[in-house]
PDB file of N, CA and C in Angstrom:
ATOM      1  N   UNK A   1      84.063 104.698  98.109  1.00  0.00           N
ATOM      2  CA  UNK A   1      85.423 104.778  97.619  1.00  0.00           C
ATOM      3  C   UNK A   1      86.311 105.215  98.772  1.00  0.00           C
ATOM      4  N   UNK A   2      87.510 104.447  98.789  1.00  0.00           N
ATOM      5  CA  UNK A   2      88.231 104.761  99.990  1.00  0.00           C
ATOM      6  C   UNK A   2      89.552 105.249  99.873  1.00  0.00           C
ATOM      7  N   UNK A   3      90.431 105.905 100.046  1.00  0.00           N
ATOM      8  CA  UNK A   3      91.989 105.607  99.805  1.00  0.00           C
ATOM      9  C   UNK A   3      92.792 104.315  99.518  1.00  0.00           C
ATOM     10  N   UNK A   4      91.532 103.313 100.366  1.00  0.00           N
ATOM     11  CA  UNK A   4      92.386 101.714 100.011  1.00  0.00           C
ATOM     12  C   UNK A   4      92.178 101.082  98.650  1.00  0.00           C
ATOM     13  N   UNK A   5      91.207 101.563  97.953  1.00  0.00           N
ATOM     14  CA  UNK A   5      90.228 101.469  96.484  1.00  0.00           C
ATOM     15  C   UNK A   5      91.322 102.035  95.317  1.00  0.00           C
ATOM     16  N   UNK A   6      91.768 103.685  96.032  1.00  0.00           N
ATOM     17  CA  UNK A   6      92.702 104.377  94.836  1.00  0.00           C
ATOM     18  C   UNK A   6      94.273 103.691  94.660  1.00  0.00           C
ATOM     19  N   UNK A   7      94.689 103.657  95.963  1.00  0.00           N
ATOM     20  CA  UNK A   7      95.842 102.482  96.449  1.00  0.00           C
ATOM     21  C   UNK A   7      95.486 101.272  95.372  1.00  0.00           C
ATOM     22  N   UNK A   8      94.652 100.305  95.814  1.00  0.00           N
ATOM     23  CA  UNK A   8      94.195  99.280  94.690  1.00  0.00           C
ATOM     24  C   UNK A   8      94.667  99.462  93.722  1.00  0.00           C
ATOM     25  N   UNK A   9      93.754 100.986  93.208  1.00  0.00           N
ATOM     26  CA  UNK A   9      94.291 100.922  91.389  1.00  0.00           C
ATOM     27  C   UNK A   9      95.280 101.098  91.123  1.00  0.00           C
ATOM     28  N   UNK A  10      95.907 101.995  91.635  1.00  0.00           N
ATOM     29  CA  UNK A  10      97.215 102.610  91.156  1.00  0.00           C
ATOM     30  C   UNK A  10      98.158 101.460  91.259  1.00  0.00           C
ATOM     31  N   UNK A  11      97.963 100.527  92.236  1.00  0.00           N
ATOM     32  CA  UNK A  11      99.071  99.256  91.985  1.00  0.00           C
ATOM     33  C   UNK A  11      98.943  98.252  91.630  1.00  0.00           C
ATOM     34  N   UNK A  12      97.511  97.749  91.045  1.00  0.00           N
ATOM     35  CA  UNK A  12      97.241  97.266  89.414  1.00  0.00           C
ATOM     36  C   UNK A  12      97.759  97.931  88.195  1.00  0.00           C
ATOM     37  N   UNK A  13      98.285  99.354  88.430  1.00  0.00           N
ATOM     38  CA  UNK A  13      98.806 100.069  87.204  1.00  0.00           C
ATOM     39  C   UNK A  13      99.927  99.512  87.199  1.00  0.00           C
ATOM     40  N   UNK A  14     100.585  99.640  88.529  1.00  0.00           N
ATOM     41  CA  UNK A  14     102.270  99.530  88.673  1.00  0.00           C
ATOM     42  C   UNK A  14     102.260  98.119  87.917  1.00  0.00           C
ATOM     43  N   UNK A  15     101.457  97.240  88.650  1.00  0.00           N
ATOM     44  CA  UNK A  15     101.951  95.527  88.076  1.00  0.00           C
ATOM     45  C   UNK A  15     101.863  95.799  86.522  1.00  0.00           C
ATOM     46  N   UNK A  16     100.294  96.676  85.749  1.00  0.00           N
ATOM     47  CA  UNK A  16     100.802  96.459  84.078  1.00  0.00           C
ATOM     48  C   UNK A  16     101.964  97.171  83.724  1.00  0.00           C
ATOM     49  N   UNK A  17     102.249  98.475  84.636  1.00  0.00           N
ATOM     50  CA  UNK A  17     103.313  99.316  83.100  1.00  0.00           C
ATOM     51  C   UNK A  17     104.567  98.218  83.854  1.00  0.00           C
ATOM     52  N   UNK A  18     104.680  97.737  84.721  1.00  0.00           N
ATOM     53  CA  UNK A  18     106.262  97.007  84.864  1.00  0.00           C
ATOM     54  C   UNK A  18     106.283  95.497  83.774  1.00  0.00           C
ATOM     55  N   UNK A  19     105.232  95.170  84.067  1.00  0.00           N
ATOM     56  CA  UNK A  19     104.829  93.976  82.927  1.00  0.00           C
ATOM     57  C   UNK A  19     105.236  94.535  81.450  1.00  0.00           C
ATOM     58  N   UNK A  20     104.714  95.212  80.881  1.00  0.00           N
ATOM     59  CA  UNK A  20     104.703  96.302  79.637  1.00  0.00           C
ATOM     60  C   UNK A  20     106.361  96.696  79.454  1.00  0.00           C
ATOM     61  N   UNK A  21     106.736  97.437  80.810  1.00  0.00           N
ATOM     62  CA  UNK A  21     108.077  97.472  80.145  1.00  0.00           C
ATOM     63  C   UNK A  21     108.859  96.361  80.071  1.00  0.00           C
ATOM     64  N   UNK A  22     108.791  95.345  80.822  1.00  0.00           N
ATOM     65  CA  UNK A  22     109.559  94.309  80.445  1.00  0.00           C
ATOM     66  C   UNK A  22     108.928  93.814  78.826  1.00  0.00           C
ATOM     67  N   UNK A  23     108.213  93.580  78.557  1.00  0.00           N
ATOM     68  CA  UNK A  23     107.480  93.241  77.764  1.00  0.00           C
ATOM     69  C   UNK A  23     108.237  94.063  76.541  1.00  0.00           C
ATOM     70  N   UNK A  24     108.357  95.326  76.642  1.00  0.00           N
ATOM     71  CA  UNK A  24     109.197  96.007  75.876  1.00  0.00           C
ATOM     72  C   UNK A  24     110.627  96.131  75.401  1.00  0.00           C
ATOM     73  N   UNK A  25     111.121  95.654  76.655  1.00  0.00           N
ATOM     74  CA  UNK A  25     112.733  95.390  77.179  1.00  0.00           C
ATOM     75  C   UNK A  25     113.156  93.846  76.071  1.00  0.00           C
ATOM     76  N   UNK A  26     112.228  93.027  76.626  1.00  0.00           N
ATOM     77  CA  UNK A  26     112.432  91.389  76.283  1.00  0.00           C
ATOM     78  C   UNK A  26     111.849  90.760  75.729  1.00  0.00           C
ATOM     79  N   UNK A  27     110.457  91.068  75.439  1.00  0.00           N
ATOM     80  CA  UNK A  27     109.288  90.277  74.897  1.00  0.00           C
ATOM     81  C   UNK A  27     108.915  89.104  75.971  1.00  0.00           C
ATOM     82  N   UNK A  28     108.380  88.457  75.573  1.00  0.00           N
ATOM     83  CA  UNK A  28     107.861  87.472  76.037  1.00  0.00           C
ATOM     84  C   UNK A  28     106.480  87.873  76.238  1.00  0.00           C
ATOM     85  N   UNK A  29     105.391  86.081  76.493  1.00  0.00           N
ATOM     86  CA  UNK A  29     103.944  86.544  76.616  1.00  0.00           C
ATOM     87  C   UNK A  29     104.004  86.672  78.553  1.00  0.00           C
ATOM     88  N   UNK A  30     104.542  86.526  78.623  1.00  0.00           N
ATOM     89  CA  UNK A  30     104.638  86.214  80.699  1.00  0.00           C
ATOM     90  C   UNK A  30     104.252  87.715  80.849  1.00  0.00           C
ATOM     91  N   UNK A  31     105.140  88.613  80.504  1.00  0.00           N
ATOM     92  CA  UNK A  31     105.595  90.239  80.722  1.00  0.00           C
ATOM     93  C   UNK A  31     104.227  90.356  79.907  1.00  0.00           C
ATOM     94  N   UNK A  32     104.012  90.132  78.781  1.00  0.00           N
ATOM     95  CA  UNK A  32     102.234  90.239  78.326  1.00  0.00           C
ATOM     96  C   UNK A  32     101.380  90.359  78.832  1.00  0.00           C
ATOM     97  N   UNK A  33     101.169  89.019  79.693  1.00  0.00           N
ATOM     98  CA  UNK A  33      99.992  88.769  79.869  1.00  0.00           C
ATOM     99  C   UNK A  33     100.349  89.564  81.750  1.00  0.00           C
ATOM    100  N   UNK A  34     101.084  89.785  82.306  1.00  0.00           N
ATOM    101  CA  UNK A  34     101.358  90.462  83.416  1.00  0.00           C
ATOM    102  C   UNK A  34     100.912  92.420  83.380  1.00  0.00           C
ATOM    103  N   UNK A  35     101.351  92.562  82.374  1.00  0.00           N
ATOM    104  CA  UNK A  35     100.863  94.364  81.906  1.00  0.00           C
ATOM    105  C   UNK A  35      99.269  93.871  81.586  1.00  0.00           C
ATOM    106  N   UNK A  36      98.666  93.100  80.898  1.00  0.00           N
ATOM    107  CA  UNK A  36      97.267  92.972  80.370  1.00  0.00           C
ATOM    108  C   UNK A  36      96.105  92.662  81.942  1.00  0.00           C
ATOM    109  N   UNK A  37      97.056  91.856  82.588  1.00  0.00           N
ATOM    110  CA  UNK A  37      96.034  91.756  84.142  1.00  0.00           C
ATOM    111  C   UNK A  37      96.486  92.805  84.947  1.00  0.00           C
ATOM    112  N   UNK A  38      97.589  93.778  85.059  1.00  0.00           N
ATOM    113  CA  UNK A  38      97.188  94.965  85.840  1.00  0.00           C
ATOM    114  C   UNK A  38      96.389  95.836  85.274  1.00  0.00           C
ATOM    115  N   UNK A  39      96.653  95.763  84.465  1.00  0.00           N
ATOM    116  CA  UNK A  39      95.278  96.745  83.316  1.00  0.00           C
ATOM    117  C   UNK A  39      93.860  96.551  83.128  1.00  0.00           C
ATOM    118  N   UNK A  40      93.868  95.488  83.709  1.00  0.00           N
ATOM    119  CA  UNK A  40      91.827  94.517  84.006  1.00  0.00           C
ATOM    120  C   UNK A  40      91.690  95.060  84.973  1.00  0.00           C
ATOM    121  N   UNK A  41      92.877  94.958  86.127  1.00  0.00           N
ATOM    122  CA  UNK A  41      92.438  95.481  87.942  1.00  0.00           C
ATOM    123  C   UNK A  41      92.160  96.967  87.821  1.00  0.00           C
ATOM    124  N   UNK A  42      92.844  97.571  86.853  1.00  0.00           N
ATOM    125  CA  UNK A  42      92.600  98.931  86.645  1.00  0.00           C
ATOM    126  C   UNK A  42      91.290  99.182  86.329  1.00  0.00           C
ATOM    127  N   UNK A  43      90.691  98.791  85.652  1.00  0.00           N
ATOM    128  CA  UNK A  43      89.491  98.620  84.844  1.00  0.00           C
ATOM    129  C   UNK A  43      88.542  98.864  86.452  1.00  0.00           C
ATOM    130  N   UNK A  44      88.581  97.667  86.634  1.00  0.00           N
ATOM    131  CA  UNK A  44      87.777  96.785  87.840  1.00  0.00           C
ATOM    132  C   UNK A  44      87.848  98.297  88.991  1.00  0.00           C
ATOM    133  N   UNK A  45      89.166  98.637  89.762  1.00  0.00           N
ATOM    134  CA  UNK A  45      89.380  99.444  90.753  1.00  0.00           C
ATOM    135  C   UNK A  45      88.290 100.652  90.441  1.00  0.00           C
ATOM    136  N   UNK A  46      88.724 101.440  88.885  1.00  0.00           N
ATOM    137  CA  UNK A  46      88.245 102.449  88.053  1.00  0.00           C
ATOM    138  C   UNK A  46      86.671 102.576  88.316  1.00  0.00           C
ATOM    139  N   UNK A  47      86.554 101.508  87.976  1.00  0.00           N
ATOM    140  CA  UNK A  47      84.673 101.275  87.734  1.00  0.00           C
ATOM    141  C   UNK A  47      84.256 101.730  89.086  1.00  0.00           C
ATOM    142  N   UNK A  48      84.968 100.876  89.808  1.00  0.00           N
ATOM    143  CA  UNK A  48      84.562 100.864  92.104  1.00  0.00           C
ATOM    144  C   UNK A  48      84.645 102.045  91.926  1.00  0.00           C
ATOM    145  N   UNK A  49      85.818 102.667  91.620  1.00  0.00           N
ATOM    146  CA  UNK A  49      85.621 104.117  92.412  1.00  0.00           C
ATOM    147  C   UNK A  49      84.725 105.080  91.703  1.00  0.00           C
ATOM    148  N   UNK A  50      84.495 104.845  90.705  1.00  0.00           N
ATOM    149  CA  UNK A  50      83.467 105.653  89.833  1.00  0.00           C
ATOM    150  C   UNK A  50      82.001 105.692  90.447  1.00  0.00           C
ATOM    151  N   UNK A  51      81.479 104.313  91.640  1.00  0.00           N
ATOM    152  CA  UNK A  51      80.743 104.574  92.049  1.00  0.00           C
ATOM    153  C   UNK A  51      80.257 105.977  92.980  1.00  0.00           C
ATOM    154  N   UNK A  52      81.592 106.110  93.763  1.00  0.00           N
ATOM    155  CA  UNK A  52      81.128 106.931  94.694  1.00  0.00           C
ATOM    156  C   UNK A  52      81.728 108.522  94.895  1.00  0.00           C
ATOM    157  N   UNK A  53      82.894 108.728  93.136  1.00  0.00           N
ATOM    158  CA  UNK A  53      83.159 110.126  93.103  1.00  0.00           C
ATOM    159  C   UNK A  53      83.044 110.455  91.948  1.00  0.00           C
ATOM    160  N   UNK A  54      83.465 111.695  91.571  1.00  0.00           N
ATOM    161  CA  UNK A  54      83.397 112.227  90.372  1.00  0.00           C
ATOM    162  C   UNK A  54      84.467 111.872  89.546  1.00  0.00           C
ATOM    163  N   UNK A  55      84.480 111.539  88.719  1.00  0.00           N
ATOM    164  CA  UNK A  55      85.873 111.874  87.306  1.00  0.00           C
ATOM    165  C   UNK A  55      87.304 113.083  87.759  1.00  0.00           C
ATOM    166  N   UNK A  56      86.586 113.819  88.222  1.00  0.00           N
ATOM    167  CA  UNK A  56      88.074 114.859  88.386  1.00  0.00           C
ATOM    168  C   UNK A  56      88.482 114.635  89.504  1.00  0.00           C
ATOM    169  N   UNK A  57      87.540 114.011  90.715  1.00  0.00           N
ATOM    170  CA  UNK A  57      88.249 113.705  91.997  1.00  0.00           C
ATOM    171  C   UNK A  57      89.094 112.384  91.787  1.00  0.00           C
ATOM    172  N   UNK A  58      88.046 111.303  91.283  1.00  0.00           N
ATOM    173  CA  UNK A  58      89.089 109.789  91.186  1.00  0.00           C
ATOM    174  C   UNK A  58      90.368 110.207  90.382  1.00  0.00           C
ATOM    175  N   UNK A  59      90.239 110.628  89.253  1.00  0.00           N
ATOM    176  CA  UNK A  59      91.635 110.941  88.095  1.00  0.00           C
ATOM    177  C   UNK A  59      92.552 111.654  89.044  1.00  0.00           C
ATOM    178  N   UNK A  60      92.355 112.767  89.862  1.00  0.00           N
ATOM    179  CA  UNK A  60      93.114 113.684  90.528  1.00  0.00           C
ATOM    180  C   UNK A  60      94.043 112.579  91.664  1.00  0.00           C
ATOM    181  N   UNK A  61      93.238 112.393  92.559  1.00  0.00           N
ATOM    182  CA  UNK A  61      93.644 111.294  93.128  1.00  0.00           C
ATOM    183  C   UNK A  61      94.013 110.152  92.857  1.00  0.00           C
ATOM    184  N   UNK A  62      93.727 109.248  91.857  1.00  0.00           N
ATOM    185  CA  UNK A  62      94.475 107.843  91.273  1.00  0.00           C
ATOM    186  C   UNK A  62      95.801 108.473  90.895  1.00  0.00           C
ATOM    187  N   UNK A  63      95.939 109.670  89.635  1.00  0.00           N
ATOM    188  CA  UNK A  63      97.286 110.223  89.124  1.00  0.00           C
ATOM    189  C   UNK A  63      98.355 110.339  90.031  1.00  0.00           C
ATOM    190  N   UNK A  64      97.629 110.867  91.364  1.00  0.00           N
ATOM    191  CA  UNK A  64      99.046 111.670  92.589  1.00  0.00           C
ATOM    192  C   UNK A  64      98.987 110.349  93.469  1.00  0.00           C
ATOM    193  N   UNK A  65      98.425 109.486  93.640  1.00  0.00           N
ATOM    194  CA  UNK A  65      98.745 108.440  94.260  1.00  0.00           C
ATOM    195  C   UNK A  65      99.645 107.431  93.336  1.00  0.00           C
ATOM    196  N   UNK A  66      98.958 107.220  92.216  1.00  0.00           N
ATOM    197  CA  UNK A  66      99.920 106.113  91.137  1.00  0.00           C
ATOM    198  C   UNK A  66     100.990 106.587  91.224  1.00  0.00           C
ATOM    199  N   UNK A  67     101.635 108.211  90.946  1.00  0.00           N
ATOM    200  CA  UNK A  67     102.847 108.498  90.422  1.00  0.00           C
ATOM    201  C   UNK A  67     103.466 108.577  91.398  1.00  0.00           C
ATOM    202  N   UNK A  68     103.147 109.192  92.995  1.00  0.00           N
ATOM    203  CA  UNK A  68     104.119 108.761  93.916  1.00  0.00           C
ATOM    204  C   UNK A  68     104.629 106.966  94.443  1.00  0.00           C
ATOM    205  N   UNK A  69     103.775 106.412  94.169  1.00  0.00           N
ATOM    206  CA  UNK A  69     103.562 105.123  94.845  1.00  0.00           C
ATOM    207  C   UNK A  69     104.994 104.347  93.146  1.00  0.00           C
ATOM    208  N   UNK A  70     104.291 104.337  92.461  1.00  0.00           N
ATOM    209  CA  UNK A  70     105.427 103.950  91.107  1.00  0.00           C
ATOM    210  C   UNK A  70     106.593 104.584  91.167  1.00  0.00           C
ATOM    211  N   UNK A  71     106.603 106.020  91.289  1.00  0.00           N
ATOM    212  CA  UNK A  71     107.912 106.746  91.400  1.00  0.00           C
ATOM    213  C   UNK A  71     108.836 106.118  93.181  1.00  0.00           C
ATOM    214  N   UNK A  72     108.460 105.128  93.635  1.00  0.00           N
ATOM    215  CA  UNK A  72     109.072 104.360  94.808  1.00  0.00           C
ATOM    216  C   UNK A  72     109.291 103.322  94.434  1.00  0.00           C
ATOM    217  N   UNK A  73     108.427 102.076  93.525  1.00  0.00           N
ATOM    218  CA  UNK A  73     108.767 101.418  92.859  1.00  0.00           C
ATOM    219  C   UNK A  73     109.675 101.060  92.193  1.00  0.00           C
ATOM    220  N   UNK A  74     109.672 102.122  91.235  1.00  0.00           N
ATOM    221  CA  UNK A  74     110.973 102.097  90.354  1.00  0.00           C
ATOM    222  C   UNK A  74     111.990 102.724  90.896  1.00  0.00           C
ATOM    223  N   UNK A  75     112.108 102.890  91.974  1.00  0.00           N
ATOM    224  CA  UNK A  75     113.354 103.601  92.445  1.00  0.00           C
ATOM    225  C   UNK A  75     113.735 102.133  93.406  1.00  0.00           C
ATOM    226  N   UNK A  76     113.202 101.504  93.965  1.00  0.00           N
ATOM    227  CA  UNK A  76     113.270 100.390  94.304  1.00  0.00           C
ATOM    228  C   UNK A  76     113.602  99.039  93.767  1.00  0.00           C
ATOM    229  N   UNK A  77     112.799  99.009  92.980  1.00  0.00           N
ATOM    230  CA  UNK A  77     113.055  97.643  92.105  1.00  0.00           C
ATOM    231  C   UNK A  77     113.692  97.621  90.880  1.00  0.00           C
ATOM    232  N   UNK A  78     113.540  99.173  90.288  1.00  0.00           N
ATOM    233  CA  UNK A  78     114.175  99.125  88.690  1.00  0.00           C
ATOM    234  C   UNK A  78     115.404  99.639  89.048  1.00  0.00           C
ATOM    235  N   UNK A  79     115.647 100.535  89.723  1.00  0.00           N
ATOM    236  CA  UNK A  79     116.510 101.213  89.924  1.00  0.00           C
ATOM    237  C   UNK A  79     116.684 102.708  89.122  1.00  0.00           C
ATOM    238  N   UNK A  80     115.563 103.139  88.608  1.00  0.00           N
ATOM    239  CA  UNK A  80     115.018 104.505  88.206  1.00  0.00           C
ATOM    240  C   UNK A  80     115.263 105.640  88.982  1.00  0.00           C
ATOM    241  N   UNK A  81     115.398 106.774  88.844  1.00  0.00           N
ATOM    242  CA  UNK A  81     115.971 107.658  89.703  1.00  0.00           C
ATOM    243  C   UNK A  81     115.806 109.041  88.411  1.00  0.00           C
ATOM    244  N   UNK A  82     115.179 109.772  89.451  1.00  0.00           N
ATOM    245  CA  UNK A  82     114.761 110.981  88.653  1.00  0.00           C
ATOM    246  C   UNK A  82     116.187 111.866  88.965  1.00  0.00           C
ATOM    247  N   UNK A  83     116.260 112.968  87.847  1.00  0.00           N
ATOM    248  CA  UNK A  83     117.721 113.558  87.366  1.00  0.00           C
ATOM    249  C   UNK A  83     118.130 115.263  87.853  1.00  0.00           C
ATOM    250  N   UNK A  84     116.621 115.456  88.230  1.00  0.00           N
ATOM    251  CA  UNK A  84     117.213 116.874  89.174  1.00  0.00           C
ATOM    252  C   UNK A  84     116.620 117.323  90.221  1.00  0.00           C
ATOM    253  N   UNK A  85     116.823 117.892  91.169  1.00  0.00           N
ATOM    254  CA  UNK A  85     116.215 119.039  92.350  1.00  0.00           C
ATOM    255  C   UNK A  85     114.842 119.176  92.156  1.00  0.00           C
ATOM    256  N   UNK A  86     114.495 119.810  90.511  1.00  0.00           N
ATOM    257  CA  UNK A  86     113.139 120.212  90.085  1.00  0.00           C
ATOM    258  C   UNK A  86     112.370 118.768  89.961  1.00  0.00           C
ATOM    259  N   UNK A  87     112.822 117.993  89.991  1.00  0.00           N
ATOM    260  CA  UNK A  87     111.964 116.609  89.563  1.00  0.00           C
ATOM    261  C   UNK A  87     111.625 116.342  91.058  1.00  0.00           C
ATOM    262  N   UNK A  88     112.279 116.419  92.330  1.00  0.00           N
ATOM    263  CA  UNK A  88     112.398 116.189  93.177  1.00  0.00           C
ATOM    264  C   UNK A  88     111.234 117.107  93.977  1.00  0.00           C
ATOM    265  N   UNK A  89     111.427 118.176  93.569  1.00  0.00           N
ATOM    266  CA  UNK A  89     110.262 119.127  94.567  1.00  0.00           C
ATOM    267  C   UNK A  89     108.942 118.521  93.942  1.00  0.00           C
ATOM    268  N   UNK A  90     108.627 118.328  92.533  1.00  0.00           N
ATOM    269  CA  UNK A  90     107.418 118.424  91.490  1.00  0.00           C
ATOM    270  C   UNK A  90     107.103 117.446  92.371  1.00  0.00           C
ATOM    271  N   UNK A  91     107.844 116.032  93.087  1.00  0.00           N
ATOM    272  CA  UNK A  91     107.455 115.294  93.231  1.00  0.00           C
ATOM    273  C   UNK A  91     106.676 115.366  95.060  1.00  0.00           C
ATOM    274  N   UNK A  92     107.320 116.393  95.539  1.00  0.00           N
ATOM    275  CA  UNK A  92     106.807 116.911  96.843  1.00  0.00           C
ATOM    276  C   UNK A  92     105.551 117.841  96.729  1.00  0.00           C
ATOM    277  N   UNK A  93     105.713 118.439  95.679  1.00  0.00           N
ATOM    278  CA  UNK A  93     104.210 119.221  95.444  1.00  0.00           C
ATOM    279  C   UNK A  93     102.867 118.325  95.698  1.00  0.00           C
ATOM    280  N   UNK A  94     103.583 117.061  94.387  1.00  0.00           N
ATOM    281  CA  UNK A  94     102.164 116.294  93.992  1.00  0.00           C
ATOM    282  C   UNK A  94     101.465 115.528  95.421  1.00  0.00           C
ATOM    283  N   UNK A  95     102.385 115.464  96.655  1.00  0.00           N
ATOM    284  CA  UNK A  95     102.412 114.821  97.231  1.00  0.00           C
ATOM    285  C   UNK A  95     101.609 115.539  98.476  1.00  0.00           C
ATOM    286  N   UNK A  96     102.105 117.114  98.701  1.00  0.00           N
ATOM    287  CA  UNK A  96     100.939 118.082  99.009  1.00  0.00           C
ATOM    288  C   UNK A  96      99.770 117.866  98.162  1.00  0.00           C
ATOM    289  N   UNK A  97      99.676 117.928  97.418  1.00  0.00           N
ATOM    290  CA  UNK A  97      98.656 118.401  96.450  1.00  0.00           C
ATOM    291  C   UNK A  97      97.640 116.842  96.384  1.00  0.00           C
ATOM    292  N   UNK A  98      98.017 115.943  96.866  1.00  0.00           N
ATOM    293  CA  UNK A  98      97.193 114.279  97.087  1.00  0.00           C
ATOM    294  C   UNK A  98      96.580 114.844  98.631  1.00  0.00           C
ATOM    295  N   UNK A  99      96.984 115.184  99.417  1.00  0.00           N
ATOM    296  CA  UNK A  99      96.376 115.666 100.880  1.00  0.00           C
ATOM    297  C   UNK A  99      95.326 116.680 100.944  1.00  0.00           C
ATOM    298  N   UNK A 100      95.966 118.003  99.785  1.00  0.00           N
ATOM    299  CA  UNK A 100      95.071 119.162 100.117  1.00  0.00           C
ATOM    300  C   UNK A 100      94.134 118.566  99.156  1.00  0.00           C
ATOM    301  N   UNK A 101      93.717 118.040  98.581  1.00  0.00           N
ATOM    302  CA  UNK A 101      92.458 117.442  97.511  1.00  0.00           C
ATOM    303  C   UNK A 101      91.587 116.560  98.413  1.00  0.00           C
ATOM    304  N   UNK A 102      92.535 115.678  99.228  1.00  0.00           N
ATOM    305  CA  UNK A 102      91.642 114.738 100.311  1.00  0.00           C
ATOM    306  C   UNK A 102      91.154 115.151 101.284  1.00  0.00           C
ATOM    307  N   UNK A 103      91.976 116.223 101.687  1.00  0.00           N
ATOM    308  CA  UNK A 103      91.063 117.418 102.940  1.00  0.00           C
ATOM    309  C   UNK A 103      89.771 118.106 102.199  1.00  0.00           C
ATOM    310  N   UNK A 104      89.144 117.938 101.491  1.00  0.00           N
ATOM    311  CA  UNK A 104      88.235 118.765 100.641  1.00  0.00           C
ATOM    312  C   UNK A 104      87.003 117.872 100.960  1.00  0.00           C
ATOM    313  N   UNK A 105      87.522 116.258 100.974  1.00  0.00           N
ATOM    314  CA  UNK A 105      86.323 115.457 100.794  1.00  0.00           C
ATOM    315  C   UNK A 105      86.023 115.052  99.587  1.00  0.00           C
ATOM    316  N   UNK A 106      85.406 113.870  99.561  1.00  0.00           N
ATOM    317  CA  UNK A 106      85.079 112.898  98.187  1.00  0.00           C
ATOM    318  C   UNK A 106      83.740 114.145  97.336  1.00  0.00           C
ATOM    319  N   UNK A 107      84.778 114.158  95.974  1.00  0.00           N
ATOM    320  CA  UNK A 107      83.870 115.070  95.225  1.00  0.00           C
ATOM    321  C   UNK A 107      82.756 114.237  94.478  1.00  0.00           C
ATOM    322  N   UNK A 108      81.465 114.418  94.529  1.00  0.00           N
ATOM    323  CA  UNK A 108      80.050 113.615  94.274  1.00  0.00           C
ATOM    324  C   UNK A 108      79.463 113.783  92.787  1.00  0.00           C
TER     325      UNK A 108
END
């Protein structure tokens, strides 16, 4: 399992929940079937990395990678934008807190 593996998943997530919310926004099966295949890669990434860490390391790491990597996304493409200072640091913590977990080493 690599950083390029957790990367993987987390942006198989991004492609379903943006699929999903459109899907929510507008309907259609396009936005459907677009949230339903980032959600297979999820599957797929999930499984890979399950080979070679534990549950609390992959979850720890997929979570603080997905949510920074999406929280750029949607600030990018949707035009999403978080609403205070405190949203802003939480989001610098998590971002420490993805490094000091990876300095530890892949938990077995």
């Amino acid at each position: 399992m690599s950083l390029i593996d957790l990367t993987a998943l987390s942006l198989t997530e991004i492609i379903g929940d943006f699929g999903f919310k459109a899907f929510a926004k507008t309907g259609g099966a396009m936005n459907f079937g677009q949230g339903m295949i980032g959600y297979v890669g999820v599957i797929y990434f999930l499984i890979k990395s399950f080979k070679l860490g534990n549950v609390i390391y992959v979850n720890g790491m997929w979570d603080g990678i997905s949510t920074v990597l999406e929280t750029i996304a949607a600030f990018v493409l949707l035009g999403d934008r978080l609403n205070t200072k405190t949203q802003w640091i939480g989001l610098v913590v998590l971002i420490i807190g993805i490094f000091m977990v990876r300095m530890g080493g892949i938990a077995k």
